[in-house]
N, C-alpha and C. Protein backbone atom coordinates (compact mmCIF):
# COMPACT_ATOMS: atom_id res chain seq x y z
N UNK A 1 0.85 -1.18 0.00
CA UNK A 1 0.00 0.00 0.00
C UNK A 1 0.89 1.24 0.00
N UNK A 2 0.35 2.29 -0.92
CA UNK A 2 1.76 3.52 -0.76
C UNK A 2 0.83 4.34 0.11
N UNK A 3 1.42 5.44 0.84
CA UNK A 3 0.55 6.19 1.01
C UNK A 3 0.80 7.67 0.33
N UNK A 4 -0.41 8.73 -0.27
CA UNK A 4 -0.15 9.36 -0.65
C UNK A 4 0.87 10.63 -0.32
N UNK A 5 1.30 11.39 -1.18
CA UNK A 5 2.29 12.25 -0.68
C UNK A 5 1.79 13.23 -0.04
N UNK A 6 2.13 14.30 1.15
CA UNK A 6 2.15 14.96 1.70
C UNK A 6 1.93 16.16 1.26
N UNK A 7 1.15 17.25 0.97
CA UNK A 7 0.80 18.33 0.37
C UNK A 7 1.15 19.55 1.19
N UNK A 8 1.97 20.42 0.66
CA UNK A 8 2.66 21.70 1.79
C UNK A 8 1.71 22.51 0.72
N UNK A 9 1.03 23.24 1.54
CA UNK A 9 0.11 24.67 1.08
C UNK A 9 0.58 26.06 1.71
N UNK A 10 0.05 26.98 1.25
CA UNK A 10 0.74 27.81 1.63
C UNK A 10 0.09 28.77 3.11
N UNK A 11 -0.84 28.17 3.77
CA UNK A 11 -1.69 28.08 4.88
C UNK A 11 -0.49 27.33 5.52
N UNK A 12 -0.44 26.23 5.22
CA UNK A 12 0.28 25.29 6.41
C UNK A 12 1.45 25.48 6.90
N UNK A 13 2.52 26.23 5.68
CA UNK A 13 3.60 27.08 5.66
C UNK A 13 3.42 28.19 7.09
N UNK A 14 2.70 28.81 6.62
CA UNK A 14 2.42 30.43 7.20
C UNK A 14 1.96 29.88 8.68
N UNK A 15 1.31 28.93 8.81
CA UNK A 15 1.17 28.48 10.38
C UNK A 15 2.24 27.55 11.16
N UNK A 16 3.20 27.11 10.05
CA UNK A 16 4.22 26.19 10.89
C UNK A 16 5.17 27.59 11.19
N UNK A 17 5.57 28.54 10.09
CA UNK A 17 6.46 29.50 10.85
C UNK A 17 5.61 30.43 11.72
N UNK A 18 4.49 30.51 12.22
CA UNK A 18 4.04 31.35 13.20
C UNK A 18 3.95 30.34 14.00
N UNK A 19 3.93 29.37 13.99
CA UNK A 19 3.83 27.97 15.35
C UNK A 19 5.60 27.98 16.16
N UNK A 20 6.50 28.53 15.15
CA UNK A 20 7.90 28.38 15.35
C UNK A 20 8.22 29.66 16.02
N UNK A 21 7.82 30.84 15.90
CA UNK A 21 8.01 31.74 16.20
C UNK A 21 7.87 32.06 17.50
N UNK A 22 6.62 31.99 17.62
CA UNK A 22 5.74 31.74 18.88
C UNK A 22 6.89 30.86 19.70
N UNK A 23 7.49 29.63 19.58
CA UNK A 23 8.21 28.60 20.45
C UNK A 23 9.02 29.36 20.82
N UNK A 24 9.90 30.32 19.50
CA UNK A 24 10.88 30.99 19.87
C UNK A 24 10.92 32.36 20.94
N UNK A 25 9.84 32.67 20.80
CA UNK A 25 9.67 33.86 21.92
C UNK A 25 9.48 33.82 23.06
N UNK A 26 8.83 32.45 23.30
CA UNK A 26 8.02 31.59 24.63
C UNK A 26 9.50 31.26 25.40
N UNK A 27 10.67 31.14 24.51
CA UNK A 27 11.68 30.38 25.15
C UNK A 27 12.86 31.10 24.71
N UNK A 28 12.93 32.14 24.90
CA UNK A 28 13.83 33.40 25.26
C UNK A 28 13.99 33.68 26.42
N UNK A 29 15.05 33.98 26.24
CA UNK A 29 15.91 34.66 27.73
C UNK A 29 16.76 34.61 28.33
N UNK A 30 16.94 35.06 29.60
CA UNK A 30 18.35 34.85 30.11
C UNK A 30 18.19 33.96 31.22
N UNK A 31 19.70 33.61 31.81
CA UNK A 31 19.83 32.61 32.72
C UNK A 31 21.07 33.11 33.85
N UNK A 32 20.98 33.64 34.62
CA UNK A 32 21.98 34.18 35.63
C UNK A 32 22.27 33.65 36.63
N UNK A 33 23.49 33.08 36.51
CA UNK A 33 24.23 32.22 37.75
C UNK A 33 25.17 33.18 38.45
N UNK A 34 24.67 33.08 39.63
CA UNK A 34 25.97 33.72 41.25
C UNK A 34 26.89 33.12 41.37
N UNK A 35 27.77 33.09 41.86
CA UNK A 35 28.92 32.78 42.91
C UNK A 35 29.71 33.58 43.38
N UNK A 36 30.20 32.62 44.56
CA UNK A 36 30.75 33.15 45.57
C UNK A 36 32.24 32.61 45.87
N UNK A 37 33.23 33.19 46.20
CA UNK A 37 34.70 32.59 46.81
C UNK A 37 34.03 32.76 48.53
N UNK A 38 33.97 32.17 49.20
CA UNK A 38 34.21 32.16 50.55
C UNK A 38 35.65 32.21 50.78
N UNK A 39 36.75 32.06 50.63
CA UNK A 39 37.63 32.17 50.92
C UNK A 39 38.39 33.40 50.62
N UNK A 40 38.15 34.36 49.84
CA UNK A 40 37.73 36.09 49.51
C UNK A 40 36.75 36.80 49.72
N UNK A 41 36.02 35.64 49.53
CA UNK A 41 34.41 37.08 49.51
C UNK A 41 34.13 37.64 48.25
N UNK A 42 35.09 37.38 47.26
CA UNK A 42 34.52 37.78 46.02
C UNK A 42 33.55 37.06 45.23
N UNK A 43 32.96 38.13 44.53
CA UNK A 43 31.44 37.69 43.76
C UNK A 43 31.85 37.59 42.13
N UNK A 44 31.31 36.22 41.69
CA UNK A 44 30.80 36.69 39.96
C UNK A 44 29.50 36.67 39.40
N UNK A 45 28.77 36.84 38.87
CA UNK A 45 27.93 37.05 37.47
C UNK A 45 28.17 36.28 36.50
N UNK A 46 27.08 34.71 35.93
CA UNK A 46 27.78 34.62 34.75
C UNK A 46 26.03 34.79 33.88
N UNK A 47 26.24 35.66 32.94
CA UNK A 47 24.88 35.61 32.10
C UNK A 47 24.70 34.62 30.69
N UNK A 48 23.90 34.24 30.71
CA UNK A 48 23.62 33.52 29.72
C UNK A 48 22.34 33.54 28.83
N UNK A 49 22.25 34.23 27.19
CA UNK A 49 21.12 33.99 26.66
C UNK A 49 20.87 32.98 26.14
N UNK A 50 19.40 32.27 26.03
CA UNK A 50 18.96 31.55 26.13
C UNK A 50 17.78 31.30 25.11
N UNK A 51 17.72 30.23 23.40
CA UNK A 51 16.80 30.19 23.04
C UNK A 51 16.46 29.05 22.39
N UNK A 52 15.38 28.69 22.59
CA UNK A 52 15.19 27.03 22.74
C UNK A 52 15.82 25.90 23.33
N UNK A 53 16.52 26.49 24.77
CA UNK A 53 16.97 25.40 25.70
C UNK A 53 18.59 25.54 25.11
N UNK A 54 19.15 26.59 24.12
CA UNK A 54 20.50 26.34 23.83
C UNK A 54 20.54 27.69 24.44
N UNK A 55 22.29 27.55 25.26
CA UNK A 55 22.88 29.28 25.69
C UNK A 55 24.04 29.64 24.30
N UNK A 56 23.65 30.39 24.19
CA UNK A 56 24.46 31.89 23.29
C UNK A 56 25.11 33.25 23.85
N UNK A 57 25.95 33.56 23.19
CA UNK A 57 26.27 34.63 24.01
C UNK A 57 26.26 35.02 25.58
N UNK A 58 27.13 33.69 26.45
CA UNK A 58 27.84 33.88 27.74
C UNK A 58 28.48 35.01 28.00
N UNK A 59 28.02 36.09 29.00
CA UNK A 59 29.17 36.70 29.78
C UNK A 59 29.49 36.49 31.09
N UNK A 60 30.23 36.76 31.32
CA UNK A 60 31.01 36.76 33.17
C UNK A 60 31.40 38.13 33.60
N UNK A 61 31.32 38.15 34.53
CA UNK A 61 31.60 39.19 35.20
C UNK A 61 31.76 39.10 36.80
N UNK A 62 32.96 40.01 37.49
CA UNK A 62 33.28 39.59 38.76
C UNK A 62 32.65 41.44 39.56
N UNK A 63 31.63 40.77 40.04
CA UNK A 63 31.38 42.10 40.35
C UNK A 63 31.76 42.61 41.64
N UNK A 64 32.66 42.12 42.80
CA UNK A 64 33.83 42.54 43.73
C UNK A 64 35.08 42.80 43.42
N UNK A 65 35.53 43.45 43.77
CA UNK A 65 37.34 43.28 43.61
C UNK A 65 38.00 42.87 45.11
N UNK A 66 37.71 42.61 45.96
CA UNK A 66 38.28 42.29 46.92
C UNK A 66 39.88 41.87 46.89
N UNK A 67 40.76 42.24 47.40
CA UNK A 67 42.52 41.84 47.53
C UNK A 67 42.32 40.53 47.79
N UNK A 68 43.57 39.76 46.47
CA UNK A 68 43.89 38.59 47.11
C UNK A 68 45.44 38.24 46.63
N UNK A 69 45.88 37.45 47.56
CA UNK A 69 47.19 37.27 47.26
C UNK A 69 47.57 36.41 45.84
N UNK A 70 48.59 36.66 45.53
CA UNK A 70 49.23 36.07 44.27
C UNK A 70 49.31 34.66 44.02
N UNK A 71 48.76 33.89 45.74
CA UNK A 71 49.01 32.49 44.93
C UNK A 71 47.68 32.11 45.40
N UNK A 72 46.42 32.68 45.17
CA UNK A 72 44.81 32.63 45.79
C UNK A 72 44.34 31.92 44.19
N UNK A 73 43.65 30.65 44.49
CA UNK A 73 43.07 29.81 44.10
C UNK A 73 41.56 30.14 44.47
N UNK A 74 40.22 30.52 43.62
CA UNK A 74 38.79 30.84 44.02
C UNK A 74 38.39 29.36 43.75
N UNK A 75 37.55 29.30 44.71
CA UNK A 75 37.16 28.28 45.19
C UNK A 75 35.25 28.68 45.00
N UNK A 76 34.86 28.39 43.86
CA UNK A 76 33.60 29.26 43.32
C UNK A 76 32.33 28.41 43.96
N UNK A 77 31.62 28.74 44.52
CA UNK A 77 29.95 28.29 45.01
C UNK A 77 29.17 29.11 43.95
N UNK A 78 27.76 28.24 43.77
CA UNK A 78 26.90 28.65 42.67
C UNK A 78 25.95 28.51 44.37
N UNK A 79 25.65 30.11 44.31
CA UNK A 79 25.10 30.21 45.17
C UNK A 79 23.42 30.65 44.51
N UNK A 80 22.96 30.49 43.56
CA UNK A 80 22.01 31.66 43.06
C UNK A 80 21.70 31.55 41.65
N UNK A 81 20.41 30.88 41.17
CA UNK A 81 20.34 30.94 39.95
C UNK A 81 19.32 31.46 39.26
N UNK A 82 18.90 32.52 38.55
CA UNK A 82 17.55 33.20 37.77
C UNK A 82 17.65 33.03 36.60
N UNK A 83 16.41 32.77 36.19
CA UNK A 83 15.90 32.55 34.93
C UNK A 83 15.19 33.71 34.50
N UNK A 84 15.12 35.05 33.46
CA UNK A 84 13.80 36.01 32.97
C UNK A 84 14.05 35.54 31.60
N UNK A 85 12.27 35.54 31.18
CA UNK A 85 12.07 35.37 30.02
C UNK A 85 10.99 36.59 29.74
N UNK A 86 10.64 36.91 28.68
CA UNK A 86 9.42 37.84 28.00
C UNK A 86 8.51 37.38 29.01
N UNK A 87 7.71 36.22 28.51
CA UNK A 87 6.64 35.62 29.08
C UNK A 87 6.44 35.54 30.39
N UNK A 88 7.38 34.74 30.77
CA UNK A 88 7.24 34.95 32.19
C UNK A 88 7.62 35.40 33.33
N UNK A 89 8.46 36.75 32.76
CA UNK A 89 9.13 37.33 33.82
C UNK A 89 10.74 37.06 34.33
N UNK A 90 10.73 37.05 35.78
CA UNK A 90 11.88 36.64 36.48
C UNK A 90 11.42 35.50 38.02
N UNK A 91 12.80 34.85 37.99
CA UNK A 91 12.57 34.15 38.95
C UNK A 91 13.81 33.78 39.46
N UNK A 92 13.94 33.77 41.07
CA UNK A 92 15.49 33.23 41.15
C UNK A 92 15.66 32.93 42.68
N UNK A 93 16.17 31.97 42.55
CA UNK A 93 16.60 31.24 43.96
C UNK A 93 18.07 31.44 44.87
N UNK A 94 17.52 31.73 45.66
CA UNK A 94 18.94 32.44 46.99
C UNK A 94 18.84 31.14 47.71
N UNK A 95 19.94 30.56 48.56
CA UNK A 95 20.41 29.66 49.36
C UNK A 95 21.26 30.96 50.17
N UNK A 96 22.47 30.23 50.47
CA UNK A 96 23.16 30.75 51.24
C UNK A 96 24.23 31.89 50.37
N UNK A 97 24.33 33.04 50.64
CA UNK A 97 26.22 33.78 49.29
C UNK A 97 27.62 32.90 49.62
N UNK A 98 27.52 32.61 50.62
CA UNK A 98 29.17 31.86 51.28
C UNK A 98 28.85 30.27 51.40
N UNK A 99 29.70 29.59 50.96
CA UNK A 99 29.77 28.18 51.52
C UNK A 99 29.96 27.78 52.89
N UNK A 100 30.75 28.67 53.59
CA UNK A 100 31.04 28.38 55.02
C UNK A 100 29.83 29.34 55.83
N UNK A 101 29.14 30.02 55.19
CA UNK A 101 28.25 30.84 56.16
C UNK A 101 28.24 32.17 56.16
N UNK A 102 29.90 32.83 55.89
CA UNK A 102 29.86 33.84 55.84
C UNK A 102 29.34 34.67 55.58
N UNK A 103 29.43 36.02 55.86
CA UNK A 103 28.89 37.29 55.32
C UNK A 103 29.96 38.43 54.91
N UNK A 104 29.86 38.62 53.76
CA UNK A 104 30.55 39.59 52.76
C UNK A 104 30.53 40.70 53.46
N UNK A 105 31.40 41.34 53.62
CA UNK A 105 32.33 42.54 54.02
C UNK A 105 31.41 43.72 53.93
N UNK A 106 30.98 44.05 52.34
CA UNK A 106 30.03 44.84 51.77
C UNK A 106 28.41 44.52 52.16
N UNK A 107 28.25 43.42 52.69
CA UNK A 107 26.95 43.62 52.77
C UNK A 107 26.54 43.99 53.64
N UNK A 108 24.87 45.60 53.25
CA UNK A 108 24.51 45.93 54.51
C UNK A 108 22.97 45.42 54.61
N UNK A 109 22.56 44.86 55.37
CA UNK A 109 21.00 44.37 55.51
C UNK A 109 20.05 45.81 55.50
């Protein structure tokens, strides 16, 4: 038995790329990971855009400068991770900034 061939119209076209589009906007955005050195106290930022579950265009950023000596090894905790998209906004989860407990130098409650 064959079965017949598949007919692309130009309706079905125009709704698969507005069906695609739509996915693509639904699943935009960014993805922002914290960390922390407990053993400095210094902080990074890493951003990540985000579309259809793939990241593009990573940045980092250390947003402390705190002094450390010349032979200081960071010892990084992912303390903190947010997700904003169009759709649904922002969202993001805090645990602890320090692995050992600490509290950062700079921070004022």
């Amino acid at each position: 038995m064959k079965f017949p061939a598949p007919r692309i119209t130009v309706r079905g076209l125009m709704g698969f790329v507005a069906l695609a589009m739509v996915a693509m906007a639904m699943t935009a955005g960014e993805e922002t990971m914290s960390y922390s050195c407990h053993l400095c106290h210094n902080r990074k930022h890493v951003v990540s855009r985000l579309l259809l579950g793939l990241r593009f265009d990573t940045r980092e950023a250390q947003t402390t400068g705190f002094p450390t000596g010349s032979d200081h090894r960071h010892d990084w905790y992912r303390y903190s991770t947010g997700w904003s998209t169009p759709v649904r906004g922002g969202s993001a989860c805090c645990t602890t900034m320090y692995r050992d407990g600490s509290v950062a130098p700079d921070w004022n409650p």
